[in-house]
N, C-alpha and C. Protein backbone atom coordinates (compact mmCIF):
# COMPACT_ATOMS: atom_id res chain seq x y z
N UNK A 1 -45.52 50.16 11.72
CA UNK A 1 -44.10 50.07 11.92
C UNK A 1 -43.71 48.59 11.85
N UNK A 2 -42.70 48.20 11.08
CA UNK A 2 -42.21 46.81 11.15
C UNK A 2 -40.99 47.14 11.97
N UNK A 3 -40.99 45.96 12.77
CA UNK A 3 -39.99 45.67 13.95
C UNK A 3 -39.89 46.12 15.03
N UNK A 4 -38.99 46.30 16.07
CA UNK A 4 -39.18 47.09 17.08
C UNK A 4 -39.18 48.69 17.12
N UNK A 5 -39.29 49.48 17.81
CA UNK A 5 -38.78 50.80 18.16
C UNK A 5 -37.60 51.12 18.18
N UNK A 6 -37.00 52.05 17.56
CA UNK A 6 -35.47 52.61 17.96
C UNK A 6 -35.60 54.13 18.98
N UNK A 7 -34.96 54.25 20.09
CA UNK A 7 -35.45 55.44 20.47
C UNK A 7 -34.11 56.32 20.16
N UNK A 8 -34.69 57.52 19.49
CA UNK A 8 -33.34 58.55 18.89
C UNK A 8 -33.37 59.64 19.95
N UNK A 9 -32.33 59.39 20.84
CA UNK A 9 -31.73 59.90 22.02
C UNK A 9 -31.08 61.62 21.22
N UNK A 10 -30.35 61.79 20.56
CA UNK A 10 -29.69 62.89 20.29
C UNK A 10 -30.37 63.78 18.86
N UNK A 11 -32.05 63.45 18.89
CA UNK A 11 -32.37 64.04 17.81
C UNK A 11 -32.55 65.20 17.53
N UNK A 12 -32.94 66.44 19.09
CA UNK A 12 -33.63 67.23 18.64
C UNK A 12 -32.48 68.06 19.73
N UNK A 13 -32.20 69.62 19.59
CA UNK A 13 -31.99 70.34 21.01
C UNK A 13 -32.77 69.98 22.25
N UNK A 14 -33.99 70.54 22.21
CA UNK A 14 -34.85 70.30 23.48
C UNK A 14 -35.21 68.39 23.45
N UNK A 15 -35.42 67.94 24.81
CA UNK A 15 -36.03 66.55 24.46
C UNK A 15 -37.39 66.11 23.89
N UNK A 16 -37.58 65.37 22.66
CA UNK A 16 -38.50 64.99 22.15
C UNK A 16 -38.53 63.49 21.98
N UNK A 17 -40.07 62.91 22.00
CA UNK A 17 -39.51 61.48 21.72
C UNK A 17 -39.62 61.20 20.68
N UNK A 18 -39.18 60.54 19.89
CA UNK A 18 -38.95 59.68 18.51
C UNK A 18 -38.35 58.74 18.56
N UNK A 19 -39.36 57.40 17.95
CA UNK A 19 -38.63 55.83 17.70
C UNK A 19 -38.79 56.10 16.24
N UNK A 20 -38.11 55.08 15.60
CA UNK A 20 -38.00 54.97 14.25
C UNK A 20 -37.73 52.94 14.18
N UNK A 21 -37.58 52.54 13.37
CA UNK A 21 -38.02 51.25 13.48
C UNK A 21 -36.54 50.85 13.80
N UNK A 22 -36.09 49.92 14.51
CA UNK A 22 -34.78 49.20 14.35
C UNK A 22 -34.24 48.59 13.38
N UNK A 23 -35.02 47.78 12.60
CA UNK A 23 -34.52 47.58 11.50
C UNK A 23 -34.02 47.87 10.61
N UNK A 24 -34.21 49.03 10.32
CA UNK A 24 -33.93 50.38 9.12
C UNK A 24 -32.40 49.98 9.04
N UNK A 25 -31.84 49.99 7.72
CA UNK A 25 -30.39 49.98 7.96
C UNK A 25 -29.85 51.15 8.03
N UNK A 26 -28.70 50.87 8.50
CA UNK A 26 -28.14 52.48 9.34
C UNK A 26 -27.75 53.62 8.04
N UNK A 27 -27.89 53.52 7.38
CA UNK A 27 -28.06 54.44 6.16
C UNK A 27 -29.25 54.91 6.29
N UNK A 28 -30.19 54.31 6.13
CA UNK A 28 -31.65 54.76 5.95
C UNK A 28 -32.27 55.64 7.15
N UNK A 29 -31.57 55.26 8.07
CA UNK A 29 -32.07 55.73 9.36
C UNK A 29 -31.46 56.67 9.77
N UNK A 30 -30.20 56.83 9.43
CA UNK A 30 -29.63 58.10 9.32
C UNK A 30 -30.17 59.46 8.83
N UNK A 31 -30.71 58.91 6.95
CA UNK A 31 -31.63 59.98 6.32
C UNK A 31 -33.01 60.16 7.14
N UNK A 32 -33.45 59.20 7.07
CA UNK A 32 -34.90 59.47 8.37
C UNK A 32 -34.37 60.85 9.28
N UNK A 33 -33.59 60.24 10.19
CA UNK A 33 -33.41 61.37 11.72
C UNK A 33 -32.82 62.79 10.69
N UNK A 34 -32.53 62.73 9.96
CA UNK A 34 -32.03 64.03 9.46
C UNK A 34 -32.49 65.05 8.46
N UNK A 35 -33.84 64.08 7.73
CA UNK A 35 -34.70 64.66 7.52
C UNK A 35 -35.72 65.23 8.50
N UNK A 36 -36.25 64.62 9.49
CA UNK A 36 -36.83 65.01 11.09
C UNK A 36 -36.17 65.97 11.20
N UNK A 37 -34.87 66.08 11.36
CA UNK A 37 -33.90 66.68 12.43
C UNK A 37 -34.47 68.53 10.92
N UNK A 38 -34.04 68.51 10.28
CA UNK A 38 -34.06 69.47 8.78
C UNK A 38 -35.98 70.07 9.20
N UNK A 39 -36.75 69.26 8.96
CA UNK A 39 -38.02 70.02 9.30
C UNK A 39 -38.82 69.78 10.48
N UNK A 40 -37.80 69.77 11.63
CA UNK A 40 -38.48 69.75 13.19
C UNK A 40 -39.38 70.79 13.69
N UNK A 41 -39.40 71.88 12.64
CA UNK A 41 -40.28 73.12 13.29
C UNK A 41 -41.55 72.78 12.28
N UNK A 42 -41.93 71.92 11.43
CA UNK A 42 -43.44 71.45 10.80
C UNK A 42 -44.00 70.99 11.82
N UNK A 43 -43.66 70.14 12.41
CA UNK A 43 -44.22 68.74 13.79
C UNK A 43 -44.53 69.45 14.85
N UNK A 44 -45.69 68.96 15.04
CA UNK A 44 -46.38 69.69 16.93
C UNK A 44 -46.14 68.30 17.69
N UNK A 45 -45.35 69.05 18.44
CA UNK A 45 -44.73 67.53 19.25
C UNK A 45 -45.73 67.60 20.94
N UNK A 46 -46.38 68.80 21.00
CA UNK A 46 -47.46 68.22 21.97
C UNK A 46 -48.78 68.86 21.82
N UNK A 47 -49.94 68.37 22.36
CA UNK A 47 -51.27 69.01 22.59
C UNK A 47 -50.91 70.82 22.62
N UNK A 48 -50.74 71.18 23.12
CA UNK A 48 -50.29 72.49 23.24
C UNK A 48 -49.96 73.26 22.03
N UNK A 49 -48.90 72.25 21.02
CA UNK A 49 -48.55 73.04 19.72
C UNK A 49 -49.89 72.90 18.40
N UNK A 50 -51.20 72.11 19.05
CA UNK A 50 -52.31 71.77 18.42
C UNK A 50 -53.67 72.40 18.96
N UNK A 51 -53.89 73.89 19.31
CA UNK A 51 -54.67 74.01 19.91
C UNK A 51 -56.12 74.22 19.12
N UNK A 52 -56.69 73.51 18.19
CA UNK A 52 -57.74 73.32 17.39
C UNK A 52 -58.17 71.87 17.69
N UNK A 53 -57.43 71.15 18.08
CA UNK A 53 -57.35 69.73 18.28
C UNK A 53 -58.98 69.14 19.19
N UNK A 54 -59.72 68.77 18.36
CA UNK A 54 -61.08 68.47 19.18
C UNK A 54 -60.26 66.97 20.21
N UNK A 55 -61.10 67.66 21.58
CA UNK A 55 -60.34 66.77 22.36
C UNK A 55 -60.98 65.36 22.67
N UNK A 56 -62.13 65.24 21.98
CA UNK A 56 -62.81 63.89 21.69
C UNK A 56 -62.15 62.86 21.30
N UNK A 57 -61.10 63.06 20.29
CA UNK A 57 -60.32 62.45 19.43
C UNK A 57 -59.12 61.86 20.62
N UNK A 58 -58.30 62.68 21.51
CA UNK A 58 -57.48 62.67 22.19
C UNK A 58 -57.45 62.05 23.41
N UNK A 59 -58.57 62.43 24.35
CA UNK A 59 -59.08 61.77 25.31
C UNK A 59 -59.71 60.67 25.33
N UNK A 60 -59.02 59.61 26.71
CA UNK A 60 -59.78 58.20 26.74
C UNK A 60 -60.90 58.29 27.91
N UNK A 61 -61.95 57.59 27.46
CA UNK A 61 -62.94 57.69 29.06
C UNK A 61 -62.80 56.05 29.31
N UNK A 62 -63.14 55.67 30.75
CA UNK A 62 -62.79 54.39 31.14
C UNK A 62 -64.32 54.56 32.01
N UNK A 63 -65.20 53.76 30.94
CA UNK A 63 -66.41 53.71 31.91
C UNK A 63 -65.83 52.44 33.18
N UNK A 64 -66.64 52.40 34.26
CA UNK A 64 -66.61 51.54 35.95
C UNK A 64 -67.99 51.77 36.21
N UNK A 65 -68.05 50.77 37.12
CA UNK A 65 -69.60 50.62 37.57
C UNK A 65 -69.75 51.93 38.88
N UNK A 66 -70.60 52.05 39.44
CA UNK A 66 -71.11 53.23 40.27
C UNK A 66 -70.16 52.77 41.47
N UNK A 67 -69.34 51.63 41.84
CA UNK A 67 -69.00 51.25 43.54
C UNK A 67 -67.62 51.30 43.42
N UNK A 68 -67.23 51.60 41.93
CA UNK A 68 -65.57 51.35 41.93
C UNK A 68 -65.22 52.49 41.92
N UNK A 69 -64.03 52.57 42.99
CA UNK A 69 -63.04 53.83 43.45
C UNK A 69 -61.92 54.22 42.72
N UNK A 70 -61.77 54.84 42.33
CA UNK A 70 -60.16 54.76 41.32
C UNK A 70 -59.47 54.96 41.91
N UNK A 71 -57.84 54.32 41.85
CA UNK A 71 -57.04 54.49 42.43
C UNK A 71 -56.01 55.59 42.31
């Protein structure tokens, strides 16, 4: 992504998140969210809509030595 994040507040019925870059000029970014918005039922917007998903890929492990407590 070049530039910052844009977060698109009014993209979907239910809430989903989507940034798109800020920069985009507002033409372009318009077609972006409305192409999204046109094939929102392709996209698995969570673990749940991916249930083949090897969870190796997904999950982080945080090795610690044997005395540290997590908080």
């Amino acid at each position: 992504m070049i530039g910052d994040p844009k977060s698109i507040d009014d993209y979907h019925d239910e809430p989903k998140e989507l940034f798109i870059g800020a920069d985009l000029p507002t033409d372009e970014a318009k077609d972006i969210i409305n192409l999204l918005k046109d094939f929102s039922d392709i996209f698995d917007w969570t673990y749940a809509d991916m249930p083949g998903l090897d969870s190796t890929i997904v999950e982080h492990k945080i090795t610690t030595g044997p005395l540290v407590t997590p908080t």
